[in-house]
Protein backbone atom coordinates (compact mmCIF):
# COMPACT_ATOMS: atom_id res chain seq x y z
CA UNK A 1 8.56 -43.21 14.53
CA UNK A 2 4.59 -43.15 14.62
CA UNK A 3 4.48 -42.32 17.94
CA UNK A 4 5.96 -38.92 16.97
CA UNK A 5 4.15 -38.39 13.42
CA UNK A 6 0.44 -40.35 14.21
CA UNK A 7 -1.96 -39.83 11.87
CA UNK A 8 -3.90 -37.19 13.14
CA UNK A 9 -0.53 -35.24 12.95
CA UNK A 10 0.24 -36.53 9.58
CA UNK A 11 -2.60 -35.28 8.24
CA UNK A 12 -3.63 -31.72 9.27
CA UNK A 13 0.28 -31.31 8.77
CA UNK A 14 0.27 -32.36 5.04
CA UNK A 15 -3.09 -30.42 4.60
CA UNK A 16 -1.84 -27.07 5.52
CA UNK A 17 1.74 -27.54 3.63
CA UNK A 18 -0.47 -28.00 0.53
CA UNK A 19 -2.76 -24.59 1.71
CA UNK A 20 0.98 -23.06 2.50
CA UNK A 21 2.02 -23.70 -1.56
CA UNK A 22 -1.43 -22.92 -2.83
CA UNK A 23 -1.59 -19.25 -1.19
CA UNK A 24 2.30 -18.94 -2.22
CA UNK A 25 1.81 -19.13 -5.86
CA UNK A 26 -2.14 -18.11 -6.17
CA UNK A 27 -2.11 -13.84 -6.11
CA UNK A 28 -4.94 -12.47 -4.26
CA UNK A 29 -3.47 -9.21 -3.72
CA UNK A 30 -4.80 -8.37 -0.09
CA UNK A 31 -7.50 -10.77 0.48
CA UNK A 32 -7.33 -14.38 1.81
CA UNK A 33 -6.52 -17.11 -1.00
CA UNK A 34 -9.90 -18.37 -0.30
CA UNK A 35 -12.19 -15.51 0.04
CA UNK A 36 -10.90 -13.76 -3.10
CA UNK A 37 -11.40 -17.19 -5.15
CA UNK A 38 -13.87 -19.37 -3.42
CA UNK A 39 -13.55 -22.10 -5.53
CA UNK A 40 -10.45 -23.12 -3.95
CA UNK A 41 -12.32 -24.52 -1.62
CA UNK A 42 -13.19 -27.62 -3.55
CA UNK A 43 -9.62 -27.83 -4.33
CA UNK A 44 -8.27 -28.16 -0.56
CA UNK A 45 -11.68 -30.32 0.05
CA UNK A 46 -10.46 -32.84 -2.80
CA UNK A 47 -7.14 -32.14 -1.67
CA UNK A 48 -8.18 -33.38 2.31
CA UNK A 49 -9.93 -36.37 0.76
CA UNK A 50 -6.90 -37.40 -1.20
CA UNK A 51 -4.84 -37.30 1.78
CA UNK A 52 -7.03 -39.25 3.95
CA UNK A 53 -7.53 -41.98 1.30
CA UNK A 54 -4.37 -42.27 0.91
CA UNK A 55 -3.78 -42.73 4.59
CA UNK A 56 -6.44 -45.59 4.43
CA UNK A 57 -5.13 -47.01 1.77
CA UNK A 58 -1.21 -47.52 3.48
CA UNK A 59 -2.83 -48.52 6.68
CA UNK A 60 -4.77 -51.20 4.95
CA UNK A 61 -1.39 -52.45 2.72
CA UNK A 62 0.50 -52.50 6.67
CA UNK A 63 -2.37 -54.53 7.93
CA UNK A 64 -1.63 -57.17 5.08
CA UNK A 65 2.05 -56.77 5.28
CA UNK A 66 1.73 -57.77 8.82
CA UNK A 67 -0.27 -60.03 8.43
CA UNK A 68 2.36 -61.87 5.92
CA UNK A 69 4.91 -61.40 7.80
CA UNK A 70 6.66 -64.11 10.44
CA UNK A 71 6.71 -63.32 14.34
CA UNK A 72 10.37 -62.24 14.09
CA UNK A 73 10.13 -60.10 11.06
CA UNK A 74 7.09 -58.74 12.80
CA UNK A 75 9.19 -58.19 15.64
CA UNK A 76 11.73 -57.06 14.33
CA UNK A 77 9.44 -54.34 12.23
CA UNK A 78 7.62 -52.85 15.58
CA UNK A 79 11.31 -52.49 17.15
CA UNK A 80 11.53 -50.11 14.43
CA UNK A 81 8.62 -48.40 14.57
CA UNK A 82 9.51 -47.82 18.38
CA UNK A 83 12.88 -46.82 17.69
CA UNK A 84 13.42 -43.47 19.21
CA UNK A 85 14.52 -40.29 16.62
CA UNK A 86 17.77 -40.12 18.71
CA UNK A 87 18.60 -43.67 17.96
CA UNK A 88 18.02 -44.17 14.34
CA UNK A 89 20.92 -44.83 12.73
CA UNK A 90 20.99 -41.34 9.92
CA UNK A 91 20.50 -39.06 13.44
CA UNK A 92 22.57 -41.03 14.88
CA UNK A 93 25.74 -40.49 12.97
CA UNK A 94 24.90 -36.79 12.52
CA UNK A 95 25.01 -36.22 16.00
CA UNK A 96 28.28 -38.10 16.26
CA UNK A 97 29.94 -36.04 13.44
CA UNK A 98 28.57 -32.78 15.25
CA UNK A 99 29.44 -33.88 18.93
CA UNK A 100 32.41 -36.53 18.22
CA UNK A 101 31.65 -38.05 21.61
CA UNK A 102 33.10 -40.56 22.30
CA UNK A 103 31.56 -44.05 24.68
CA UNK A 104 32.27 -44.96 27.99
CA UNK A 105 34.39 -47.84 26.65
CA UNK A 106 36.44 -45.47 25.06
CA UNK A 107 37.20 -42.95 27.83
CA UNK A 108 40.89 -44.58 28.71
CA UNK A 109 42.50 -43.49 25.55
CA UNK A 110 41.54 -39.39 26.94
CA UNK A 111 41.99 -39.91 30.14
CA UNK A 112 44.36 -38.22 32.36
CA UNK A 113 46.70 -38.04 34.68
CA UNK A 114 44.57 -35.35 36.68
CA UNK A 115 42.99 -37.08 39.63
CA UNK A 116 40.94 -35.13 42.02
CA UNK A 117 39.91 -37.37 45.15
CA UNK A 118 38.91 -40.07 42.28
CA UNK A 119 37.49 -37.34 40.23
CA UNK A 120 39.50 -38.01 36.58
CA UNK A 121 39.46 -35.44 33.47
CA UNK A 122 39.12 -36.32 30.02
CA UNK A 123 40.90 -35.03 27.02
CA UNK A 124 37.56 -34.33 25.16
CA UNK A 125 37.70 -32.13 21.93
CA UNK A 126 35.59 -28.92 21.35
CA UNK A 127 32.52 -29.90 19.60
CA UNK A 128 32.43 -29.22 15.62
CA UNK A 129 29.51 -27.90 16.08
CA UNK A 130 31.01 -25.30 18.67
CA UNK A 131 33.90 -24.81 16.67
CA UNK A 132 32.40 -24.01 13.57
CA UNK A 133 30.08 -21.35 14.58
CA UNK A 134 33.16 -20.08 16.55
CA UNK A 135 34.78 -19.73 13.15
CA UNK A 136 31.73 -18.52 11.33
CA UNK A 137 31.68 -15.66 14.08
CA UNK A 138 35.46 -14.79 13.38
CA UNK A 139 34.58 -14.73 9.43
CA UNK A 140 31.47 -12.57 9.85
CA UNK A 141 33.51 -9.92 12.16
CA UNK A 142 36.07 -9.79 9.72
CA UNK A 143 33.32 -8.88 6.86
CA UNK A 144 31.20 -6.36 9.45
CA UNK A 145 34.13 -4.65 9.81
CA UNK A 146 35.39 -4.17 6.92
CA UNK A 147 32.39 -3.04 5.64
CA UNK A 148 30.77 -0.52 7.67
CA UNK A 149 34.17 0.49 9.43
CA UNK A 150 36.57 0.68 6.47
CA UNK A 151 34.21 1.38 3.59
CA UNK A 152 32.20 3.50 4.99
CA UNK A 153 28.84 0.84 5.13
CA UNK A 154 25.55 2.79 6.15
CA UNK A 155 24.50 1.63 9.91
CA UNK A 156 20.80 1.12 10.41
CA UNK A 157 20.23 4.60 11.09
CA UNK A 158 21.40 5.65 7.88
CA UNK A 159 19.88 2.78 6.22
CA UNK A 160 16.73 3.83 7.82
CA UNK A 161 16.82 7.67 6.89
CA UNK A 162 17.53 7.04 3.02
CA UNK A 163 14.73 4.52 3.32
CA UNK A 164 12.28 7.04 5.07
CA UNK A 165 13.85 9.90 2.34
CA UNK A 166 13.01 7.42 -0.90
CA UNK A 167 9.77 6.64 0.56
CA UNK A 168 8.67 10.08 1.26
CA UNK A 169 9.85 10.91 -2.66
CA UNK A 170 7.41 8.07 -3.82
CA UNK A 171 4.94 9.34 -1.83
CA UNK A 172 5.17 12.63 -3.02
CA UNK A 173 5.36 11.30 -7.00
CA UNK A 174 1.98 9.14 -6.07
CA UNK A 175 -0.12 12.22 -4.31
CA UNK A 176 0.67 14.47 -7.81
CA UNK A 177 -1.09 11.60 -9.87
CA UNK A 178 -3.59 10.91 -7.61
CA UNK A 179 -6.87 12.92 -7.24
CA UNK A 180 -8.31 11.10 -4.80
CA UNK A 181 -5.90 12.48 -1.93
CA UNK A 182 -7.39 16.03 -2.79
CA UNK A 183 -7.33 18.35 -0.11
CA UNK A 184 -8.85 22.30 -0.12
CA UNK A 185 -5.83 23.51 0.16
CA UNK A 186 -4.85 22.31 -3.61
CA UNK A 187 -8.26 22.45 -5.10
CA UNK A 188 -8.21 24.54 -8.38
CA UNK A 189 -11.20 25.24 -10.74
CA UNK A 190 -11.79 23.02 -13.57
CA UNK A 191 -13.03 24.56 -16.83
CA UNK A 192 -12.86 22.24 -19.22
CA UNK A 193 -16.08 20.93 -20.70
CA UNK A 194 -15.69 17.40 -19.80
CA UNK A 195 -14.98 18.14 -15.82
CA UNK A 196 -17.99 20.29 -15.82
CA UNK A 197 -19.83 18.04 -17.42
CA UNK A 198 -19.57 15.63 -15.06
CA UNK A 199 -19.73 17.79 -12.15
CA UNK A 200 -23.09 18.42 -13.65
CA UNK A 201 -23.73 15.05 -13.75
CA UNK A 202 -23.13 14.52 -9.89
CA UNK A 203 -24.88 17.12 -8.73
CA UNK A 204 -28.10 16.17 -10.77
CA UNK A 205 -28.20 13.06 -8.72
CA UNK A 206 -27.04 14.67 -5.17
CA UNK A 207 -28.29 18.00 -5.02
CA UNK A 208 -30.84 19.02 -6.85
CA UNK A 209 -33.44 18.04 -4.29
CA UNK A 210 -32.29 20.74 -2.14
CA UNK A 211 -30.66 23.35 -4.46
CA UNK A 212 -33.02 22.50 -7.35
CA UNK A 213 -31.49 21.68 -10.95
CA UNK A 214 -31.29 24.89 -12.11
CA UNK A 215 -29.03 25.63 -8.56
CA UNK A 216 -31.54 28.53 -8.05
CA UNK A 217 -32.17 26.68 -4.09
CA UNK A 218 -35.04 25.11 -2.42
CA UNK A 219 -34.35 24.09 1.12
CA UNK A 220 -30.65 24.79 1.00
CA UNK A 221 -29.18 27.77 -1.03
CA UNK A 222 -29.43 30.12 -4.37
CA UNK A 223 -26.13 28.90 -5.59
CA UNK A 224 -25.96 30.96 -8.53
CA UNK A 225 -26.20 34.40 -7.35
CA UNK A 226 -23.17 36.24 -5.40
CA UNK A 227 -24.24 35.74 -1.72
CA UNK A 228 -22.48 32.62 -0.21
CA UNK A 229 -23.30 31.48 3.15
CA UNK A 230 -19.78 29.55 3.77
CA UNK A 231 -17.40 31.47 1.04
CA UNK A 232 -17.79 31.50 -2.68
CA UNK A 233 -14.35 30.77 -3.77
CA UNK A 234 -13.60 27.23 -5.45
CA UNK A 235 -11.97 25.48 -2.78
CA UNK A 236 -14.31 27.21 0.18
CA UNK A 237 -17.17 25.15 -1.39
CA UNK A 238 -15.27 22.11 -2.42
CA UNK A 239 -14.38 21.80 1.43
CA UNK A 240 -17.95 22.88 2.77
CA UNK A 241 -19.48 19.77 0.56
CA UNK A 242 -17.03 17.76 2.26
CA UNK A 243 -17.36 18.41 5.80
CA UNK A 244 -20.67 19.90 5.39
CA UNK A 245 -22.46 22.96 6.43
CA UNK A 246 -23.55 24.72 9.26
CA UNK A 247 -23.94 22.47 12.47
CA UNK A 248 -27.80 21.93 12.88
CA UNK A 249 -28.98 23.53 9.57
CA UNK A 250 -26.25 23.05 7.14
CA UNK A 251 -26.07 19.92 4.82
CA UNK A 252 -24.42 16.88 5.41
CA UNK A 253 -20.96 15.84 4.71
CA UNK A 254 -20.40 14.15 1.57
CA UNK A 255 -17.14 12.80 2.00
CA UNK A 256 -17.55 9.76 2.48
CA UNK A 257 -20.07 9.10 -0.87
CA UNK A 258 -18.24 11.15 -3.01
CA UNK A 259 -14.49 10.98 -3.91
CA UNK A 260 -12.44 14.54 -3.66
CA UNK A 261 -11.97 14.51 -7.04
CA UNK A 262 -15.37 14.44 -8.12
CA UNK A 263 -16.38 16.80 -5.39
CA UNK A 264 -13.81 19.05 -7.02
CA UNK A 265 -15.87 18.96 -10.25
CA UNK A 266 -19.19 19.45 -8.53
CA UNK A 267 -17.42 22.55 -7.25
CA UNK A 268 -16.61 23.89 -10.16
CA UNK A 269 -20.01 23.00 -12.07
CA UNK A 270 -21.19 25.32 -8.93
CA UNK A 271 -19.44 28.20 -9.83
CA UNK A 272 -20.39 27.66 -13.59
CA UNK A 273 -23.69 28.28 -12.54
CA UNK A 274 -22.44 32.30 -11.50
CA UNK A 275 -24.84 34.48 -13.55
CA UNK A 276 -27.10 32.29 -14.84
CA UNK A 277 -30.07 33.80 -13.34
CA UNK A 278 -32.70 31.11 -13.03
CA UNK A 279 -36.48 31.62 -12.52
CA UNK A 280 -38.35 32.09 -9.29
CA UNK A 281 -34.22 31.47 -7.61
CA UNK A 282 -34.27 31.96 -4.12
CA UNK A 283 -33.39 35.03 -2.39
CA UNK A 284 -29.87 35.55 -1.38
CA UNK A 285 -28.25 34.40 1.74
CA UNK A 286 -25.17 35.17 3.22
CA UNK A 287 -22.05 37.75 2.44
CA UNK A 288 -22.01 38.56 -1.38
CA UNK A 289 -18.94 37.61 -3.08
CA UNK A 290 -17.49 39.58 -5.91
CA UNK A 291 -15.88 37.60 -9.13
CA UNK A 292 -12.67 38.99 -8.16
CA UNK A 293 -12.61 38.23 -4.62
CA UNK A 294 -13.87 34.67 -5.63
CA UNK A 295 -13.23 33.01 -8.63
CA UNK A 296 -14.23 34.53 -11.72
CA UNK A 297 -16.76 32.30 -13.40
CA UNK A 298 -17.15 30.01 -15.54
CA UNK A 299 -18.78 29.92 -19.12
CA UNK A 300 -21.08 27.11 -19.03
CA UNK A 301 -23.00 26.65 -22.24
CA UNK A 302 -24.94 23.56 -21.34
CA UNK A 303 -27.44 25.27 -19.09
CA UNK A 304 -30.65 26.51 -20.47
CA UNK A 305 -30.79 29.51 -18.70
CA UNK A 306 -29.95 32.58 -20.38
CA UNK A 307 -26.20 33.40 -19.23
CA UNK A 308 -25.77 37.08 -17.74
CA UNK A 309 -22.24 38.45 -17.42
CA UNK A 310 -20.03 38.24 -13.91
CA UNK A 311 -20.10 41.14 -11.80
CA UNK A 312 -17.50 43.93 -11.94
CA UNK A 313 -15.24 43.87 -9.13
């Protein structure tokens, strides 16, 4: 037998069937076992050394044994050792009670009468093994029958479309709860105090270097009078601060630092600004966009500015 399990496949065997049970019952969601908790690290080190101490250790106790033992028993003992898997005695009789073979002393009690130019036929029986997966077959086309020809069983197409029909329904539940799969299309403005707030919030540490914090513009922008260079309504400027402006000239994309929710705040803190006339703004750019052809605006009482009413349409 330690021809077929030596050491150094003893080992690394035992080691990664204790890694196996570790990562089974430790959750790190996504991650690797040990890059989400480092520490189990140590473990599976202390782990390794056990297992190699303990393969000194019964290596040392077989050198003594051996060395007690007399030059039959030590014989007798390596015989073993050497014993291939086929012949131990458990395999052995497993194989016989799967096979039934029978020896070549016992082939005259099958034998018979067939003789083909000294060529004689046995009477051997099927193999259980044979025969019970035959049976196992019979059993399991009873049951597939039954079931998706007389009771009406889904196939795997069927199975597969309710699957792909449930799935799409979860999907659908999970996109109405979560912002962060925002598109333009299903933008809306935000007026309540808190969303505007901290839309504010965002765009005091994003924008005001080019639209100043007043939103009267610098280098990019007056974004609180009526002229808008890429469309004044609430879901025109939530998608140009995605994707960006104007190729060349236009400011960046900022999808990828700020989520679509958030952008949808900064959005409508933008339009909040409507009216607000702030000193020295810059001078209008683009198409001017009337409240009702845009989005009316919004009251925002947490600017300084002295609020002016929205255009008539």
């Amino acid at each position: 037998m330690k021809r077929f399990f030596p050491v150094y496949v003893r080992v690394p065997l035992i080691f990664f069937a204790c890694y196996g049970i570790l990562d089974y019952f430790i959750d790190s969601g996504d991650k690797p076992m040990i890059i989400e908790y480092p520490s189990v690290l140590a473990l599976l080190g202390l782990i390794l050394l056990v297992i190699i101490a303990l393969e000194i250790v019964a290596s040392a106790s077989n050198n003594i044994i051996n060395q007690l033992m007399s030059p039959e028993e030590r014989a007798q003992k390596e015989a073993l050792d050497n014993t291939p898997i086929s012949q131990l005695p458990l395999v052995k009789n497993l194989l016989q009670k799967l096979t039934k073979t029978r020896g070549l002393e016992d082939e005259k009690e099958i034998e018979l009468e067939h003789d083909y130019d000294g060529i004689k036929e046995l009477d051997n029986d099927l193999p259980p093994w044979w025969v019970y997966l035959f049976y196992a077959t019979i059993i399991f086309g009873v049951i597939y029958i039954g079931k998706y020809h007389l009771f009406g069983g889904d196939n795997q197409i069927q199975e597969l479309e309710k699957d792909m029909m449930i799935a799409q329904k979860e999907i659908e539940e999970y996109k109405k709860t979560a912002p962060d799969l925002l598109t333009a299309d299903k933008v809306v403005l935000l007026t309540d105090a808190g969303d505007i707030a901290a839309g504010k919030a965002i765009f005091d540490s994003n924008c005001v270097a080019c639209h100043r914090a007043d939103g009267g513009g610098g280098i990019g922008p007056n974004l609180a009078d009526e002229y808008w260079i890429l469309g004044g309504d609430v879901k025109e400027i939530f998608n140009t601060i995605m994707e960006g402006g104007r190729d060349g000239k236009g400011m960046v994309a900022w999808k990828q630092q700020i989520k679509p929710s958030d952008i949808q705040k900064v959005a409508s803190y933008i339009l909040s600004l409507q009216g607000t006339n702030p000193a020295d703004g810059k001078a209008p750019e683009g198409d001017k966009v009337a409240a009702s052809a845009g989005v009316a605006p919004v009251k925002n009482d947490s600017l300084a500015a002295p609020q002016a009413s929205a255009p008539d349409a």
